[in-house]
PDB file of N, CA and C in Angstrom:
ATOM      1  N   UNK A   1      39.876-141.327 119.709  1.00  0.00           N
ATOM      2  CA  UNK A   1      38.745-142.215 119.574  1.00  0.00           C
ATOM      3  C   UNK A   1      37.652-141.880 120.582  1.00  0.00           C
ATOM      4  N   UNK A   2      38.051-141.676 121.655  1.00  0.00           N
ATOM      5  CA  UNK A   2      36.980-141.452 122.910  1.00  0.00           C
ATOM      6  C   UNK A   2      36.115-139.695 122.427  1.00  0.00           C
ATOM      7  N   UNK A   3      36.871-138.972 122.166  1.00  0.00           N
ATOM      8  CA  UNK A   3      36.211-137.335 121.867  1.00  0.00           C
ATOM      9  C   UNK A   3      35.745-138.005 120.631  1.00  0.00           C
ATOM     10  N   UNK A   4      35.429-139.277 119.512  1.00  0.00           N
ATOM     11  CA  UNK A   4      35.010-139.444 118.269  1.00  0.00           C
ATOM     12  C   UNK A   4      33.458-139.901 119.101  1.00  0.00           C
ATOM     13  N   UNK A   5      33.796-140.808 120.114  1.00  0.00           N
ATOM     14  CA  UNK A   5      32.657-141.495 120.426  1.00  0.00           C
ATOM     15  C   UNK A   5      31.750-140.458 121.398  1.00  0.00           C
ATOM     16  N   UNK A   6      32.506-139.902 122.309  1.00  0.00           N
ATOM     17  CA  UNK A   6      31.680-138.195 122.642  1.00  0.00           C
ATOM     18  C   UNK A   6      31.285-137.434 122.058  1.00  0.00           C
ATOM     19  N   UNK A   7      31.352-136.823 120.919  1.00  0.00           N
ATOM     20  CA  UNK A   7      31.196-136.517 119.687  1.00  0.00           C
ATOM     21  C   UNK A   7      29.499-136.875 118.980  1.00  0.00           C
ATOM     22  N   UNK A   8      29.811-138.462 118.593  1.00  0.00           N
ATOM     23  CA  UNK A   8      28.506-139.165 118.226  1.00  0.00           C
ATOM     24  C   UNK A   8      27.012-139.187 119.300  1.00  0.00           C
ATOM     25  N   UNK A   9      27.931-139.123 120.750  1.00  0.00           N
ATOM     26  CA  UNK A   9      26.568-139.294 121.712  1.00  0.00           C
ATOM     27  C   UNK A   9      26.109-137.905 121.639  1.00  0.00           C
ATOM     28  N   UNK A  10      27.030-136.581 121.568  1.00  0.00           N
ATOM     29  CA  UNK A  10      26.099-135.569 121.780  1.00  0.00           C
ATOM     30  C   UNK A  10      25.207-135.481 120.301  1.00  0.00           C
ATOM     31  N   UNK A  11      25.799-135.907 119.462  1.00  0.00           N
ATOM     32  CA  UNK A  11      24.739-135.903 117.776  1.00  0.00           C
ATOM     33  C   UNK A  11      24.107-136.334 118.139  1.00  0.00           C
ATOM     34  N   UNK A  12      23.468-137.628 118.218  1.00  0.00           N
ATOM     35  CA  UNK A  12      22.518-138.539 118.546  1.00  0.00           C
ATOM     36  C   UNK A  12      21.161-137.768 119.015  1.00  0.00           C
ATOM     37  N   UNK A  13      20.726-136.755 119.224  1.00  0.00           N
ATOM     38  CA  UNK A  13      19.048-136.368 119.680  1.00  0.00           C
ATOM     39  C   UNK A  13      19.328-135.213 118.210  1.00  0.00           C
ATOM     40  N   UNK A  14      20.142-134.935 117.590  1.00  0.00           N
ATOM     41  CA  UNK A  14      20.089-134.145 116.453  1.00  0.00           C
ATOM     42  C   UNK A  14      19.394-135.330 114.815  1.00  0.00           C
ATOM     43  N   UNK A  15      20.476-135.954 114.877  1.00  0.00           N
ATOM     44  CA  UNK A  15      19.994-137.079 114.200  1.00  0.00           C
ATOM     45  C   UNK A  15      19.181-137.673 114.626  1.00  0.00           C
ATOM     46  N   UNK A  16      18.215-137.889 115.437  1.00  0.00           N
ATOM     47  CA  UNK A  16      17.096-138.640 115.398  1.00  0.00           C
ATOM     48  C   UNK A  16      16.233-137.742 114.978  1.00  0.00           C
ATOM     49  N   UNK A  17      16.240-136.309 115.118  1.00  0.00           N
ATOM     50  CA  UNK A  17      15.120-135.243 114.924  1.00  0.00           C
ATOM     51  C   UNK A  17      15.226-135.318 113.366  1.00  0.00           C
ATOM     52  N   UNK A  18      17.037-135.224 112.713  1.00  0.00           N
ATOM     53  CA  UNK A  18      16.527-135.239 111.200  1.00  0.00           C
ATOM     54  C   UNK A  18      16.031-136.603 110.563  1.00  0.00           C
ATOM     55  N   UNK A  19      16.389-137.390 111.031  1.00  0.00           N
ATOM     56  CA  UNK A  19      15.958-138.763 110.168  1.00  0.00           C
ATOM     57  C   UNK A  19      14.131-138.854 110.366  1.00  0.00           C
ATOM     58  N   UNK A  20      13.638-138.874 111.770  1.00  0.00           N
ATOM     59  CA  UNK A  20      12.026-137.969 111.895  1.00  0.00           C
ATOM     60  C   UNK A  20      11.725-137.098 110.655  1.00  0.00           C
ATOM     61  N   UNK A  21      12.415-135.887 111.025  1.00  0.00           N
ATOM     62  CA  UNK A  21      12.222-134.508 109.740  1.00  0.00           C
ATOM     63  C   UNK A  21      12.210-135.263 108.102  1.00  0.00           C
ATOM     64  N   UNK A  22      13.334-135.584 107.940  1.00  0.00           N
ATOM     65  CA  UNK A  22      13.415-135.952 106.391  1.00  0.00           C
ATOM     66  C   UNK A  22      12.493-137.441 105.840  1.00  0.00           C
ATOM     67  N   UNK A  23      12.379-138.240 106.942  1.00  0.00           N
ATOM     68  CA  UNK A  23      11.185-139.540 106.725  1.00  0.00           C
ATOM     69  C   UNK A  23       9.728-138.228 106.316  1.00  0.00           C
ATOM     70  N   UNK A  24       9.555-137.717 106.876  1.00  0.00           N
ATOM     71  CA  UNK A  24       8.361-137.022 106.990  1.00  0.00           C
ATOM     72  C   UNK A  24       8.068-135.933 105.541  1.00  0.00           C
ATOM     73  N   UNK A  25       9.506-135.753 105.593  1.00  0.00           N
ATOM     74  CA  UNK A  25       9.402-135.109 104.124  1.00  0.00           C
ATOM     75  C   UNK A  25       9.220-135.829 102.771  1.00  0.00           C
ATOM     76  N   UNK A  26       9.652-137.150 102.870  1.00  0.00           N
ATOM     77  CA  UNK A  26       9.958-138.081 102.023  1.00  0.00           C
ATOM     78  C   UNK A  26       9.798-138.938 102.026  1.00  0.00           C
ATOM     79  N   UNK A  27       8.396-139.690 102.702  1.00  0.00           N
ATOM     80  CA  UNK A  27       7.864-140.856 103.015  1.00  0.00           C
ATOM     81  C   UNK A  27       7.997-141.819 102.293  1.00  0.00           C
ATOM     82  N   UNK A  28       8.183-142.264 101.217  1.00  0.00           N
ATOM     83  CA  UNK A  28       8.376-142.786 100.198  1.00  0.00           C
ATOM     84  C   UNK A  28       9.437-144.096 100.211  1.00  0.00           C
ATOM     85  N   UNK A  29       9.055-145.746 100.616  1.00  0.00           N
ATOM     86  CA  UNK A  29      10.119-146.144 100.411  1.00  0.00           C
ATOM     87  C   UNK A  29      11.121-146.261  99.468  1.00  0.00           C
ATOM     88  N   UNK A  30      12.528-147.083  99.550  1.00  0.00           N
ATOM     89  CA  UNK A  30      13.613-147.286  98.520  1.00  0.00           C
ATOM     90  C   UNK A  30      14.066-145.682  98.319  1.00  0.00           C
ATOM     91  N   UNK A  31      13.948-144.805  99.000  1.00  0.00           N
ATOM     92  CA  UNK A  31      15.094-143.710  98.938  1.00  0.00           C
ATOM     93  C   UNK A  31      16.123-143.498  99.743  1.00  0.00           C
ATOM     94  N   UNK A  32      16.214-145.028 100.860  1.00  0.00           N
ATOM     95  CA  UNK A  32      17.330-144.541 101.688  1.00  0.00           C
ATOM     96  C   UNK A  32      18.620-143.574 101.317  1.00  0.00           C
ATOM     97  N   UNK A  33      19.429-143.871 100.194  1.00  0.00           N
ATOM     98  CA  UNK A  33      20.708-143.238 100.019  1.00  0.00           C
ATOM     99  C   UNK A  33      20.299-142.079  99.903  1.00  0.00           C
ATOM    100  N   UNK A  34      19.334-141.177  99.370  1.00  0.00           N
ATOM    101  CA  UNK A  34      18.908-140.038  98.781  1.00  0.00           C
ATOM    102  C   UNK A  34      18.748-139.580 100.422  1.00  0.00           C
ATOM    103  N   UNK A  35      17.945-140.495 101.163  1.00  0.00           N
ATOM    104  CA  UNK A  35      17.645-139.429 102.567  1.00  0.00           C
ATOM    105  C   UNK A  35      18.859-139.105 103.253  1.00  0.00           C
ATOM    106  N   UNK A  36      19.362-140.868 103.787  1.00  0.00           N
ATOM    107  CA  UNK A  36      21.141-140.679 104.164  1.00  0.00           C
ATOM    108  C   UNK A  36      21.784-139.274 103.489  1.00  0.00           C
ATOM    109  N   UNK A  37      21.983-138.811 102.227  1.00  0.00           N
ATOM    110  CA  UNK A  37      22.574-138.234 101.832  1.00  0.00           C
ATOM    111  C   UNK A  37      22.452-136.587 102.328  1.00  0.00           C
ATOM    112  N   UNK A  38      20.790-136.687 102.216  1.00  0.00           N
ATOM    113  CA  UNK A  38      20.559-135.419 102.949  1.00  0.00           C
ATOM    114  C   UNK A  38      20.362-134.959 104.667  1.00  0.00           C
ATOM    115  N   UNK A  39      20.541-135.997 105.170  1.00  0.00           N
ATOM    116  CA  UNK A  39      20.553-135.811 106.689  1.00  0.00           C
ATOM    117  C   UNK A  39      22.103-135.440 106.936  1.00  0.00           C
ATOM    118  N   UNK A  40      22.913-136.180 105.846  1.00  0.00           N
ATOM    119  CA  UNK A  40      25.062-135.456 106.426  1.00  0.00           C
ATOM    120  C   UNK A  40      24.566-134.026 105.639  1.00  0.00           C
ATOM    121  N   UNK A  41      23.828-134.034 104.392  1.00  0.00           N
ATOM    122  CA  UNK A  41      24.205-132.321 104.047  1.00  0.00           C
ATOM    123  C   UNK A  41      23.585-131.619 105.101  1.00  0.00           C
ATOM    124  N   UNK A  42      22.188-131.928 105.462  1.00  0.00           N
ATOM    125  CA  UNK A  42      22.053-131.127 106.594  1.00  0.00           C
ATOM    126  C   UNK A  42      22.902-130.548 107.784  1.00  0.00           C
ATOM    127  N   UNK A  43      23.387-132.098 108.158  1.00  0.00           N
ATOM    128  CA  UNK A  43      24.247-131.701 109.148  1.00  0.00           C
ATOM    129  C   UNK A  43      25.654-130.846 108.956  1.00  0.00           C
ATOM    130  N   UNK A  44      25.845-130.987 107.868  1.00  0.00           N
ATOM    131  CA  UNK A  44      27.078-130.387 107.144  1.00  0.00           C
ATOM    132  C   UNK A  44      27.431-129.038 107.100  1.00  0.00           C
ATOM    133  N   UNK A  45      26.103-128.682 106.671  1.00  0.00           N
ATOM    134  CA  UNK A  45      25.800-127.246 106.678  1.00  0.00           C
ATOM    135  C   UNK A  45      25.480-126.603 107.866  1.00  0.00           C
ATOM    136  N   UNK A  46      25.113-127.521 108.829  1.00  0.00           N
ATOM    137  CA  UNK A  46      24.817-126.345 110.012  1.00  0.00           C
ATOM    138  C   UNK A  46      25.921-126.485 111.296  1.00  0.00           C
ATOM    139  N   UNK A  47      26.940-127.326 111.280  1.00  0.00           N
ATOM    140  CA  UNK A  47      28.000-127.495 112.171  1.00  0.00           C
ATOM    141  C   UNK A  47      29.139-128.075 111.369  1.00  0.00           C
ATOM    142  N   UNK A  48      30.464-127.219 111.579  1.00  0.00           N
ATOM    143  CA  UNK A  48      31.482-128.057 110.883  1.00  0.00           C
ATOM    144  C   UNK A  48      32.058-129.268 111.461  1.00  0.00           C
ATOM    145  N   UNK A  49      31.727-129.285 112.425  1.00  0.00           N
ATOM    146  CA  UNK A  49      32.453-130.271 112.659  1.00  0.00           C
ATOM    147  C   UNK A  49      31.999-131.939 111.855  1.00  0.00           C
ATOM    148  N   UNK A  50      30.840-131.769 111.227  1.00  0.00           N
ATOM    149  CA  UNK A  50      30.303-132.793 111.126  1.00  0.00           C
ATOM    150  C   UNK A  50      30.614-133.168 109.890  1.00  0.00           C
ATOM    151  N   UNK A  51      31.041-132.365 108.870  1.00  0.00           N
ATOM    152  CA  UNK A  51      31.819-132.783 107.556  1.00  0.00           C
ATOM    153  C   UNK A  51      33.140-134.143 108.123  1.00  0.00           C
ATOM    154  N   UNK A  52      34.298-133.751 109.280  1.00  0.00           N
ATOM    155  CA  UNK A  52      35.056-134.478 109.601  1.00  0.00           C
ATOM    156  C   UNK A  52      34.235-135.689 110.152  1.00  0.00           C
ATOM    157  N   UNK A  53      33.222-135.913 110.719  1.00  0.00           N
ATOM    158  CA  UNK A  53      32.343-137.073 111.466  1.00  0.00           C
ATOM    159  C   UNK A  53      31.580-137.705 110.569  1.00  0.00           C
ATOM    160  N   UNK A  54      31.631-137.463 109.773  1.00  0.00           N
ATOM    161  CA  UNK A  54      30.514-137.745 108.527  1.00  0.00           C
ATOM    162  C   UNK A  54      30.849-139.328 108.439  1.00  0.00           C
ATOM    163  N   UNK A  55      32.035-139.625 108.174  1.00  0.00           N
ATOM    164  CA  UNK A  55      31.923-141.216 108.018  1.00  0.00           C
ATOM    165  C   UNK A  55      31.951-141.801 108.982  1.00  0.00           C
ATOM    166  N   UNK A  56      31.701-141.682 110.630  1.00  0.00           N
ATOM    167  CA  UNK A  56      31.354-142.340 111.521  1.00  0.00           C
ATOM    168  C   UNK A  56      29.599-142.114 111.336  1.00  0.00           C
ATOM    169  N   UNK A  57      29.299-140.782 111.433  1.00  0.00           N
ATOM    170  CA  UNK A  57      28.125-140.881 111.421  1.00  0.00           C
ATOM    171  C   UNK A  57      27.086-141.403 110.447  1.00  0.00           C
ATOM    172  N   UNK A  58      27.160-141.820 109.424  1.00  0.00           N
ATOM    173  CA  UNK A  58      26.551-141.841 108.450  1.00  0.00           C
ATOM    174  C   UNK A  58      25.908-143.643 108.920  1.00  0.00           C
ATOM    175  N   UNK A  59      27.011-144.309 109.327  1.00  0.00           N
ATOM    176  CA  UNK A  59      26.594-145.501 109.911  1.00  0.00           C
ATOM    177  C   UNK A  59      25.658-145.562 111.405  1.00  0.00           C
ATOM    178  N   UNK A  60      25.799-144.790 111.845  1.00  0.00           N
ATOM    179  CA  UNK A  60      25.011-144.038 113.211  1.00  0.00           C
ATOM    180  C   UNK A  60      23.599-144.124 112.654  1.00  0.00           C
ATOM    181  N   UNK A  61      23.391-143.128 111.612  1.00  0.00           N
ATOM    182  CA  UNK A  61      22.174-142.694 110.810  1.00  0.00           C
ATOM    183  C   UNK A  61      21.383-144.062 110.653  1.00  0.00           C
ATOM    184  N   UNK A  62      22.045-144.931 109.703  1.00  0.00           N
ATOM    185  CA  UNK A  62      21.828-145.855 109.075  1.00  0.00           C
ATOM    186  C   UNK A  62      20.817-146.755 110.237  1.00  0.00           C
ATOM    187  N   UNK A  63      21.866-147.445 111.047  1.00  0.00           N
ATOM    188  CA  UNK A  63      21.422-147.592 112.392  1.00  0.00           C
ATOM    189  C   UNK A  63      20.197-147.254 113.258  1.00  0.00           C
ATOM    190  N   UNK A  64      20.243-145.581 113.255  1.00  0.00           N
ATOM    191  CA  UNK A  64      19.245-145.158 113.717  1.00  0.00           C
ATOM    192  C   UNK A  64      17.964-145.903 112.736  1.00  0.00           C
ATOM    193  N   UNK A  65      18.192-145.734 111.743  1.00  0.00           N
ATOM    194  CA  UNK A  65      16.591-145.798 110.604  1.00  0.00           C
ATOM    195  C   UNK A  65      16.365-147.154 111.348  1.00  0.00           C
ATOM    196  N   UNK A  66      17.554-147.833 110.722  1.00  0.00           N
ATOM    197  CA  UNK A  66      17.018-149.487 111.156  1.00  0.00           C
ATOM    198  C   UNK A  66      16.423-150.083 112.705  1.00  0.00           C
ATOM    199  N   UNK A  67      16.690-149.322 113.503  1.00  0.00           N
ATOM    200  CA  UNK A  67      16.229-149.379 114.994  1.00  0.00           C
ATOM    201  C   UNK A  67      14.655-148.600 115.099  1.00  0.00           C
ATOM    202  N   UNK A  68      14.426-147.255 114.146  1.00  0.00           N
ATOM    203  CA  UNK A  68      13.469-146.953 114.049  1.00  0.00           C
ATOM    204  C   UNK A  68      12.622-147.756 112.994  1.00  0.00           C
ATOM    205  N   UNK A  69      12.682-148.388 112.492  1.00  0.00           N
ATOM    206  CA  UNK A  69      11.982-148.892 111.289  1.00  0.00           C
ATOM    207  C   UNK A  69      11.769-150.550 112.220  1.00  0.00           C
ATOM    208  N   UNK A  70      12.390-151.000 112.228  1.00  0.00           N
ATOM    209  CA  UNK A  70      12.292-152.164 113.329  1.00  0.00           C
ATOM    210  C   UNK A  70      10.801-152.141 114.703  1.00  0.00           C
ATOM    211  N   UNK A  71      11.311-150.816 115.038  1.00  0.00           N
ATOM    212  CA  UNK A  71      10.153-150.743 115.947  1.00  0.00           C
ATOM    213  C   UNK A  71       9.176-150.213 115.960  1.00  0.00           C
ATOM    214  N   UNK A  72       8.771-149.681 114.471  1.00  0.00           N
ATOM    215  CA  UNK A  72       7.388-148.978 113.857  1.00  0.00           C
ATOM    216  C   UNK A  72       7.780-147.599 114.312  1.00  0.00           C
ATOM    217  N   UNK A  73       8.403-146.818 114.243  1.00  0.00           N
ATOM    218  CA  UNK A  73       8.599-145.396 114.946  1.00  0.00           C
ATOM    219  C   UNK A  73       8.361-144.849 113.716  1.00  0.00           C
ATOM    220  N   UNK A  74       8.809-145.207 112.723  1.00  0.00           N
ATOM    221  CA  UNK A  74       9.173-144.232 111.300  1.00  0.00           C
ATOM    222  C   UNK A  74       7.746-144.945 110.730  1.00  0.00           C
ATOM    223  N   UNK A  75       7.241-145.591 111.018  1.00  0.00           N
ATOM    224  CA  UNK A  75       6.014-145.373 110.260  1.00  0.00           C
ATOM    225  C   UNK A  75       4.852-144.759 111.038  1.00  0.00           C
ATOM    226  N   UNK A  76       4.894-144.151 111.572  1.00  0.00           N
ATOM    227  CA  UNK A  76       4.313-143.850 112.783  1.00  0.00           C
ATOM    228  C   UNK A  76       4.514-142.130 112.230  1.00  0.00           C
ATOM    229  N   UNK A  77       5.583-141.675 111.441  1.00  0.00           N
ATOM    230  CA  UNK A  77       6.134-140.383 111.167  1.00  0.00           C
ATOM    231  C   UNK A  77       4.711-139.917 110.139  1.00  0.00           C
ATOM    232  N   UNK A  78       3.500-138.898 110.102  1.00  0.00           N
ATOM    233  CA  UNK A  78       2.960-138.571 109.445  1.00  0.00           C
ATOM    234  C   UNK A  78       3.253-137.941 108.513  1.00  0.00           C
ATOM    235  N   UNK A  79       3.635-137.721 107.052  1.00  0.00           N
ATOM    236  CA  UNK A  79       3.894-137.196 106.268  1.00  0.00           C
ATOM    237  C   UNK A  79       3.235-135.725 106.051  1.00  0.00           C
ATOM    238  N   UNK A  80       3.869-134.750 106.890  1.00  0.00           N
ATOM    239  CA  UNK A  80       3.023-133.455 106.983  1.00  0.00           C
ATOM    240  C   UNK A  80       3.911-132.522 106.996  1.00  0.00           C
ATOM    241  N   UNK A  81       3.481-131.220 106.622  1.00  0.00           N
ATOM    242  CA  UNK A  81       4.624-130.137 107.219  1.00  0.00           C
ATOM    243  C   UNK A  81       4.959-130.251 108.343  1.00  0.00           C
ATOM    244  N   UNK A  82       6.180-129.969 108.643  1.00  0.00           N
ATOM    245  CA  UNK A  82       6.462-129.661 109.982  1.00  0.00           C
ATOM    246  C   UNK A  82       7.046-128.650 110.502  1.00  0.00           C
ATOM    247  N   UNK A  83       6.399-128.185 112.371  1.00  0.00           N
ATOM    248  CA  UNK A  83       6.378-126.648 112.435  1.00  0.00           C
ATOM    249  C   UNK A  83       8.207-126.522 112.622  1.00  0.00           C
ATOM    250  N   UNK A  84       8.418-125.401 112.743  1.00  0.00           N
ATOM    251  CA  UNK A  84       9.550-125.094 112.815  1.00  0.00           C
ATOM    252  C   UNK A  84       9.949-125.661 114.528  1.00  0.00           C
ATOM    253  N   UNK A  85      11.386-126.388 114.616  1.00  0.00           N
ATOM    254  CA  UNK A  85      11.704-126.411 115.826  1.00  0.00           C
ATOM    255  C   UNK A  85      12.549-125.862 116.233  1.00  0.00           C
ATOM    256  N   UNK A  86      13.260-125.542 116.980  1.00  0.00           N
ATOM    257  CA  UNK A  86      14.519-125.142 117.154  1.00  0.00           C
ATOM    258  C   UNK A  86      15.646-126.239 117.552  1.00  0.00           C
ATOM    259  N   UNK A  87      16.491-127.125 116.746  1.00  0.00           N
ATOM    260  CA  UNK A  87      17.604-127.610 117.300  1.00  0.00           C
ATOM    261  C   UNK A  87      18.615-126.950 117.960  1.00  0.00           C
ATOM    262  N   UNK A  88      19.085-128.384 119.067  1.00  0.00           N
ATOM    263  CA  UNK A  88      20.232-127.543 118.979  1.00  0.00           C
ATOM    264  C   UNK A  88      21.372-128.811 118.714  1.00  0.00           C
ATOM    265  N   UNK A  89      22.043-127.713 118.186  1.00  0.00           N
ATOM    266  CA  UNK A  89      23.428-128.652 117.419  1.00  0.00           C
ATOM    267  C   UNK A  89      24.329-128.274 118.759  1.00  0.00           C
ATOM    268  N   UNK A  90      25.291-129.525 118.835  1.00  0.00           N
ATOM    269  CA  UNK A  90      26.151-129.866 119.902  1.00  0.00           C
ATOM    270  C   UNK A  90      27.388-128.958 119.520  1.00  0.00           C
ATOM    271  N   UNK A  91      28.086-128.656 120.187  1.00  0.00           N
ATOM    272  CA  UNK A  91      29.283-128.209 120.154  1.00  0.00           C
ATOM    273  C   UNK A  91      30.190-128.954 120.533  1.00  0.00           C
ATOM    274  N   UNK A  92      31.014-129.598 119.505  1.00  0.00           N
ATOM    275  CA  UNK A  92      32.351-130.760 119.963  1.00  0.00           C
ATOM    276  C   UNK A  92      33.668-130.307 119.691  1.00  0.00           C
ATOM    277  N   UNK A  93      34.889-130.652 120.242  1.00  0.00           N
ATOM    278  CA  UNK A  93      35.807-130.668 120.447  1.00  0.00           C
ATOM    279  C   UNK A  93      36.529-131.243 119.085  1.00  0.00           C
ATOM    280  N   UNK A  94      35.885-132.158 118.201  1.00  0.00           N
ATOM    281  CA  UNK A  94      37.156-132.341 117.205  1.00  0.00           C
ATOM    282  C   UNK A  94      37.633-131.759 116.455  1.00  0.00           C
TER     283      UNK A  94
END
């Protein structure tokens, strides 16, 4: 449980960059499940470990929106290209 919850804190600045990224791609309200869906494939695809985390995280995500949406952050997201960044994905132990 503790390496699950170590785990989630090092995600946490990854997932905020995609839920940013994909609001921005997809400004559009009433698509939550469609975005949710593509922020785990994202993550899915670029670290394995995150297929196994997926159902902790997905509520993380959720969370995140609602904390960002709560405090005007995500509307605040300009609907524009965006330049390339470089993440970096965490390296965890599970």
């Amino acid at each position: 449980m503790f390496s699950t919850l170590l785990a989630v804190i090092n995600f946490l600045p990854v997932l905020m960059q995609l839920v940013v990224a994909v609001e921005a791609m997809f400004p559009a309200g009433g698509q939550g499940a469609t975005k949710l869906k593509l922020v785990g494939d994202l993550l899915q695809a670029a670290h394995t470990d995150a297929a196994v985390l997926m159902p902790v995280l997905a509520p993380v995500v959720s969370g995140i929106v609602t904390a960002m949406n709560s405090t005007g952050l995500l509307k605040a997201v300009v609907p524009v290209a965006l330049p390339v960044v470089p993440l970096t994905i965490p390296t965890t132990g599970v």
